[in-house]
Protein backbone atom coordinates (compact mmCIF):
# COMPACT_ATOMS: atom_id res chain seq x y z
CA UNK A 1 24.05 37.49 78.66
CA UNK A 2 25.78 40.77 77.66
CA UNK A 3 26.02 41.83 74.31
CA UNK A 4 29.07 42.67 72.41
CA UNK A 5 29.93 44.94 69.70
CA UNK A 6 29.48 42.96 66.43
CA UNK A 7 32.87 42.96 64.15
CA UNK A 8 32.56 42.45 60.40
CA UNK A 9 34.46 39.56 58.75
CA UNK A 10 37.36 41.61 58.05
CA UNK A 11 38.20 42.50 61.67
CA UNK A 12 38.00 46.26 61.02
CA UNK A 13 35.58 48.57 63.92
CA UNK A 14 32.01 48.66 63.90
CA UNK A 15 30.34 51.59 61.53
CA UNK A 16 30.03 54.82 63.57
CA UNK A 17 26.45 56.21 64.30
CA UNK A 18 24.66 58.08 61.57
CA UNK A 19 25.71 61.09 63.47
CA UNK A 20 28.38 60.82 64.79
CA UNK A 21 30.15 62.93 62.14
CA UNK A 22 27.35 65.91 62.67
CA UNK A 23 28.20 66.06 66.12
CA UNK A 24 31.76 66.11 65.72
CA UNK A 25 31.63 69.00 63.25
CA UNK A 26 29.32 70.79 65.78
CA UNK A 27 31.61 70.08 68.38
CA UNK A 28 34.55 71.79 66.36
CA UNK A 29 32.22 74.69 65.33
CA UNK A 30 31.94 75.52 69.32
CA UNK A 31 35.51 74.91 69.86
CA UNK A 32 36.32 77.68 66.77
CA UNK A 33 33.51 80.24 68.56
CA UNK A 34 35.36 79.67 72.00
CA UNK A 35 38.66 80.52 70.24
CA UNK A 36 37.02 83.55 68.75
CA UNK A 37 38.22 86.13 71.22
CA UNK A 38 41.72 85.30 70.21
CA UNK A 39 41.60 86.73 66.35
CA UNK A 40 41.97 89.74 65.19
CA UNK A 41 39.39 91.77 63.53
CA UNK A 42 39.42 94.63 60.75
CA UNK A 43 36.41 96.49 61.84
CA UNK A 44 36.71 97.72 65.59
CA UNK A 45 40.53 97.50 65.00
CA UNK A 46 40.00 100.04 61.96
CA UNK A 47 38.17 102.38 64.23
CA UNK A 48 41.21 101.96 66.61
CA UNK A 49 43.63 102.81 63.79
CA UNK A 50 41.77 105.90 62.89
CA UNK A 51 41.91 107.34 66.56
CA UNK A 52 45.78 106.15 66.58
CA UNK A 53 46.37 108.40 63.16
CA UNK A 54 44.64 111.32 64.86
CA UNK A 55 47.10 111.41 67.48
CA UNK A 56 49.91 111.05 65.11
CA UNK A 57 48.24 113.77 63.11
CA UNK A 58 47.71 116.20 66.31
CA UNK A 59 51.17 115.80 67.10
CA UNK A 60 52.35 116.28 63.67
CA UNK A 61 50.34 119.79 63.49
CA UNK A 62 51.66 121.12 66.78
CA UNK A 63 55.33 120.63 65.69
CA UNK A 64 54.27 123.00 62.33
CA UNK A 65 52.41 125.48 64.70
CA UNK A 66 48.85 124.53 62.92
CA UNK A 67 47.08 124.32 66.80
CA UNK A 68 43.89 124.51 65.74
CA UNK A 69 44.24 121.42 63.86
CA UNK A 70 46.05 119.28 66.14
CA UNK A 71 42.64 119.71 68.62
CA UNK A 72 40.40 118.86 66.28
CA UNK A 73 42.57 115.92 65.24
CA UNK A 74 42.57 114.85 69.20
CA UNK A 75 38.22 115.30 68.80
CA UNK A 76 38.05 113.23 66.41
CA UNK A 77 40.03 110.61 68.22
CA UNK A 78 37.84 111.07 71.08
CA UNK A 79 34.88 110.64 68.78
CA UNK A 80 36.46 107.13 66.68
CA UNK A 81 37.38 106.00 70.57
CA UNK A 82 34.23 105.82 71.53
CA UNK A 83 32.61 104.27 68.61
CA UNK A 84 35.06 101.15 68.08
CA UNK A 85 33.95 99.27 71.67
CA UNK A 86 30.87 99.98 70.49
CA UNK A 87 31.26 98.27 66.93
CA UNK A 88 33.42 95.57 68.33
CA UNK A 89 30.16 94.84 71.42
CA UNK A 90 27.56 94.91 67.72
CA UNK A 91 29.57 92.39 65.99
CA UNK A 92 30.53 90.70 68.47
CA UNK A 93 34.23 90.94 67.02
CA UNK A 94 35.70 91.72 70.82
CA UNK A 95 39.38 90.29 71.24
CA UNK A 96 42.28 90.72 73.96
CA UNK A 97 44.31 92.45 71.49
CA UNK A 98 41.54 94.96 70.78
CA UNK A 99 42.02 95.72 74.13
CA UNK A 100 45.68 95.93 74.04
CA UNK A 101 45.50 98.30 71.01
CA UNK A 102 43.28 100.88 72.09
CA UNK A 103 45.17 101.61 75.37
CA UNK A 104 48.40 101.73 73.02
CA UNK A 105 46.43 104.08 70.69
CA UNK A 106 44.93 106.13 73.81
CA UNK A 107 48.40 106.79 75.27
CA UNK A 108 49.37 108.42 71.99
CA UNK A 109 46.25 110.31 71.00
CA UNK A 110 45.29 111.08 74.41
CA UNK A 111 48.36 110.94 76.24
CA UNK A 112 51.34 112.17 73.90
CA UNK A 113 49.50 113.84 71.95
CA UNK A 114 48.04 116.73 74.44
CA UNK A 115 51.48 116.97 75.71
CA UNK A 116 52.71 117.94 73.39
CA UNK A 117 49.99 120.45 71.90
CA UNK A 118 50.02 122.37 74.75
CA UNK A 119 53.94 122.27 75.42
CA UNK A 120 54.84 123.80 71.81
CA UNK A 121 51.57 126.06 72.22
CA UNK A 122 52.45 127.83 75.75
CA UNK A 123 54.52 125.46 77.77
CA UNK A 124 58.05 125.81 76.14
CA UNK A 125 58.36 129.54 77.01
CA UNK A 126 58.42 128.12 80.95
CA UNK A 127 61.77 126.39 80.50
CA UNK A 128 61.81 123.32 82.64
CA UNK A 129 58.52 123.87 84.56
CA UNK A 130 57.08 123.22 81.34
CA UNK A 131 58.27 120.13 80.11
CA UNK A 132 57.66 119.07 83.67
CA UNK A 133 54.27 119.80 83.58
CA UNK A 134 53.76 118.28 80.21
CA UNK A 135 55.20 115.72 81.64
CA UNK A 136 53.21 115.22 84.46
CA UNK A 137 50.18 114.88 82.31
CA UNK A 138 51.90 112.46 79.98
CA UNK A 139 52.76 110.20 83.08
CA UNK A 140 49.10 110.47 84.59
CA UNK A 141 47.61 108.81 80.96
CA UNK A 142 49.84 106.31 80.97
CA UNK A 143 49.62 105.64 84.75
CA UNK A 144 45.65 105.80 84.21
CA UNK A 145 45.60 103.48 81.52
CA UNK A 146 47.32 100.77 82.96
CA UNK A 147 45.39 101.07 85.98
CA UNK A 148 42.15 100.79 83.97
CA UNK A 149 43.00 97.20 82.62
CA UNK A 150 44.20 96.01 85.70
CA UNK A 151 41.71 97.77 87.71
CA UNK A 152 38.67 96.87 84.82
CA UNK A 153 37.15 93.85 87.18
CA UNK A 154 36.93 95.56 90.50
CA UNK A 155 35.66 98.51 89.96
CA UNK A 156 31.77 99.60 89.73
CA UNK A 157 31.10 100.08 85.96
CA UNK A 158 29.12 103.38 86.81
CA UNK A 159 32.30 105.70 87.66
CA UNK A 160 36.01 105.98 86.60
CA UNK A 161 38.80 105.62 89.15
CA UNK A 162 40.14 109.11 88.44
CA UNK A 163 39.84 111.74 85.29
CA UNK A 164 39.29 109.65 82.19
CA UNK A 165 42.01 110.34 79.53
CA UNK A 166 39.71 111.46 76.66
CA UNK A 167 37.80 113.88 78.65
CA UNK A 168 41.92 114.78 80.32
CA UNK A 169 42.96 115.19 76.57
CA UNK A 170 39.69 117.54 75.55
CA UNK A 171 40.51 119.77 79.16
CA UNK A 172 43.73 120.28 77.85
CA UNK A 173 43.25 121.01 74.07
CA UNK A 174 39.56 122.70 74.70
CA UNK A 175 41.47 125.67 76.73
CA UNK A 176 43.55 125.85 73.50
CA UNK A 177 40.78 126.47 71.34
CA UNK A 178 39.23 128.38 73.91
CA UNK A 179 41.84 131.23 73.70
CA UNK A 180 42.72 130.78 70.28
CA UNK A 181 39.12 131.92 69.15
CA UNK A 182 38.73 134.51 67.06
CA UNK A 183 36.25 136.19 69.84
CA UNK A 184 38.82 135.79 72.52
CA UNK A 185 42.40 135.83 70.72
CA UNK A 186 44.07 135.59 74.05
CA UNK A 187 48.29 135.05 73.59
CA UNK A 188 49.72 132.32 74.85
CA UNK A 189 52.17 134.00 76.59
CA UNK A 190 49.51 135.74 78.79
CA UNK A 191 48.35 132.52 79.84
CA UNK A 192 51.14 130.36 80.34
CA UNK A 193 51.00 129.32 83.54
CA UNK A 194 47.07 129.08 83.40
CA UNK A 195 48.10 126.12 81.03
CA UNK A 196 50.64 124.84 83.52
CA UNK A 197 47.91 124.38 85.80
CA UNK A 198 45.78 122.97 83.74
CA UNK A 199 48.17 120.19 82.39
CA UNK A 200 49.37 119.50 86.33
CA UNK A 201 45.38 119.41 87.39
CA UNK A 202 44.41 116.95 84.24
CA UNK A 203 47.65 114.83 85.42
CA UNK A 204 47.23 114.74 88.52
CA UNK A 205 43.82 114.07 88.43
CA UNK A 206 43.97 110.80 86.22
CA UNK A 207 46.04 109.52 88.67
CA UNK A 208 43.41 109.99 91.64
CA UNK A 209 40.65 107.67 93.10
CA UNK A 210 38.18 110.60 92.24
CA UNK A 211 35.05 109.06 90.68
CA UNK A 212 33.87 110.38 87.72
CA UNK A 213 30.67 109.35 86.38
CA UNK A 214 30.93 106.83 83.67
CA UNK A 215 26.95 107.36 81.94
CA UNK A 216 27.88 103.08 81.01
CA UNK A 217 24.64 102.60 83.39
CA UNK A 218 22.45 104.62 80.70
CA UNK A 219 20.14 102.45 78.68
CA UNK A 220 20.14 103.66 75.10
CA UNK A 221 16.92 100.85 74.41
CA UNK A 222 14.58 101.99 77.17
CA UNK A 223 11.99 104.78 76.45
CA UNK A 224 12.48 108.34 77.12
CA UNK A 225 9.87 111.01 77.63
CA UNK A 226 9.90 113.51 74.64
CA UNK A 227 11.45 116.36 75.82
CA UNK A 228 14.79 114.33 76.64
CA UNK A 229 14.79 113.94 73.09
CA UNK A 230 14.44 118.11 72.67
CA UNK A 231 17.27 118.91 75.04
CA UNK A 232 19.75 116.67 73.09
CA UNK A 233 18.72 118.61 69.54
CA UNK A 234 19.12 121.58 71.49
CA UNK A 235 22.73 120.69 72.93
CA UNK A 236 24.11 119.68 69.32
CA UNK A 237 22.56 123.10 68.46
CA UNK A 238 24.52 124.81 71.03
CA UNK A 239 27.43 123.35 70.42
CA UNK A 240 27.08 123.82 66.96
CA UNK A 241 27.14 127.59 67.38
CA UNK A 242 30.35 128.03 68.22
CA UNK A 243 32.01 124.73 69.18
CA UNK A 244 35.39 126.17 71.44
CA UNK A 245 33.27 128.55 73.73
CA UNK A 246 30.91 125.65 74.25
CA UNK A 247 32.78 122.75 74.31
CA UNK A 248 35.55 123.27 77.24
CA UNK A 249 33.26 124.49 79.61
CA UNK A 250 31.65 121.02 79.33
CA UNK A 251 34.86 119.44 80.21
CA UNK A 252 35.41 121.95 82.68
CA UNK A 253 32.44 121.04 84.57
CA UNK A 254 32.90 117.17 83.97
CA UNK A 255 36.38 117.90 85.28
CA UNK A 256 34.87 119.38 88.21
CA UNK A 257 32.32 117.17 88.91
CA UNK A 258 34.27 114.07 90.31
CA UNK A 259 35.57 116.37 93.51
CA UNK A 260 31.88 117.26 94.16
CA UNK A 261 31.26 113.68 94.41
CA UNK A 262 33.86 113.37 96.24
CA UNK A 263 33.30 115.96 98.65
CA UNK A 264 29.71 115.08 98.98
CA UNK A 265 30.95 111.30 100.04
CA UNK A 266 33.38 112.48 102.05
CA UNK A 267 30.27 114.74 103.86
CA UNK A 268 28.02 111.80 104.08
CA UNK A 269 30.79 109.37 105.46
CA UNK A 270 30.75 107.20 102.52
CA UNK A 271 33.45 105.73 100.73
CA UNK A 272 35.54 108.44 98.33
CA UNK A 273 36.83 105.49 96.08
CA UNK A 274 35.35 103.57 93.86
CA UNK A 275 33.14 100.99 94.78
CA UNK A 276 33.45 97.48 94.59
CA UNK A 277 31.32 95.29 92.82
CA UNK A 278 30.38 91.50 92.63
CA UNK A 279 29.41 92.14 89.55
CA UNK A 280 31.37 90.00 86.44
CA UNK A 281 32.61 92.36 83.73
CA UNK A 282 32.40 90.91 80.59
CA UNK A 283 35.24 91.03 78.09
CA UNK A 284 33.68 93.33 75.96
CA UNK A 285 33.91 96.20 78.72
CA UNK A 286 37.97 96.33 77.85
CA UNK A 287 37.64 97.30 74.52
């Protein structure tokens, strides 16, 4: 004979299970942790804000003719870009509009910004060939950017589709140092349509399907043998030394180094694109 729920004398329901109420809260508490993507979070975002005020600040100096400032001030944003993914993936504070505000704070500090350092440095004596050219590497960050975080699930993890706008920005505002050392002390003037190229080449190139290593494959946990650990205390010693005359050539080479994958593809009669993956990306990848 089946059994029924007993009701008390009143008529009201039958007491709910011990717990019942446990589970419910726990049931919440996962509901709240799926939602957590969706908040908004001080410390990554601070990072972001401090990058965002460094391109302010770069753009700030070049109008006042302080160069030398406004590329360190784009450094440093390269430096606070690359640390708040980082804090956000440690804290596990990732969130779509993390994402959203670093590519807004990238297009100033490493779009805009350059631009315009370069344009009031050497590009405004060239008339309209130099806005044009400034503006040509303007377009290619923005272009690149949006690209990226459409792009971000389809693409192998281990190269960029095209130049990278931080390492675009430090091509652009390392030659600056480069010539404005005291060593060197070249005039703008003298190499004004060296900088034309440059700006056209970083554009251009942020807008290409030339991979660029990404180094997102290293694994900072794993074991190294000792003398990797010597030839990184030697490269902050080099750079240390003299920071412009070190630092661009870097770039340079990094610059370079996407067309000699390419080429070397292209030579082996492999794809010159990035490759796909059926790999997931997580969502902390688009911070």
């Amino acid at each position: 004979m089946p059994a029924f729920p007993r009701r008390k004398k009143n008529g009201t329901a039958p007491r709910a299970p011990r717990f019942a109420r446990l589970k419910r809260f726990g049931r919440r508490a996962e509901d709240r942790q799926g939602k957590r993507g969706r908040g908004i979070y001080l410390l990554p975002n601070a990072f972001t804000t401090g990058a965002l005020f460094c391109g302010f600040y770069a753009i700030v100096m070049a109008m006042n003719q302080r160069f030398e400032h406004a590329c360190w001030a784009v450094f440093i944003a390269m430096i606070l870009d690359g640390l708040d993914g980082r804090v956000a993936r440690l804290t596990n504070t990732q969130s779509e509009f993390g994402a959203q505000y670093d590519s807004l704070s990238d297009m100033v500090s490493f779009g805009a910004a350059p631009a315009l350092v370069i344009y009031e440095w050497s590009l405004r004596g060239l008339g309209k060939l130099g806005w044009i050219a400034a503006f040509v590497y303007c377009a290619g960050a923005a272009l690149r950017l949006a690209r990226f975080n459409t792009n971000i699930e389809v693409v192998d993890k281990r190269f960029f589709q095209g130049l990278p706008s931080p390492a675009a920005a430090a091509l652009v505002v390392g030659f600056i140092m480069f010539m404005t050392d005291p060593d060197i002390n070249i005039s703008a003037r003298q190499v004004d349509w060296v900088s034309w190229c440059i700006a056209v080449f970083a554009g251009l190139t942020m807008v290409s399907n030339v991979p660029f290593y990404s180094f997102k494959d290293v694994n900072f946990r794993k074991s190294v043998p000792f003398i990797v650990v010597f030839l990184i205390a030697l490269g902050f010693a080099l750079v240390a030394i003299d920071p412009p005359k070190v630092l661009w050539p870097i770039f340079v080479v990094y610059g370079l180094s996407g067309y000699v994958v390419f080429v070397l593809q292209r030579a082996r009669g492999k794809r010159v694109s990035i490759i796909p993956t059926d790999e997931p990306i997580e969502d902390s990848e688009r911070r």
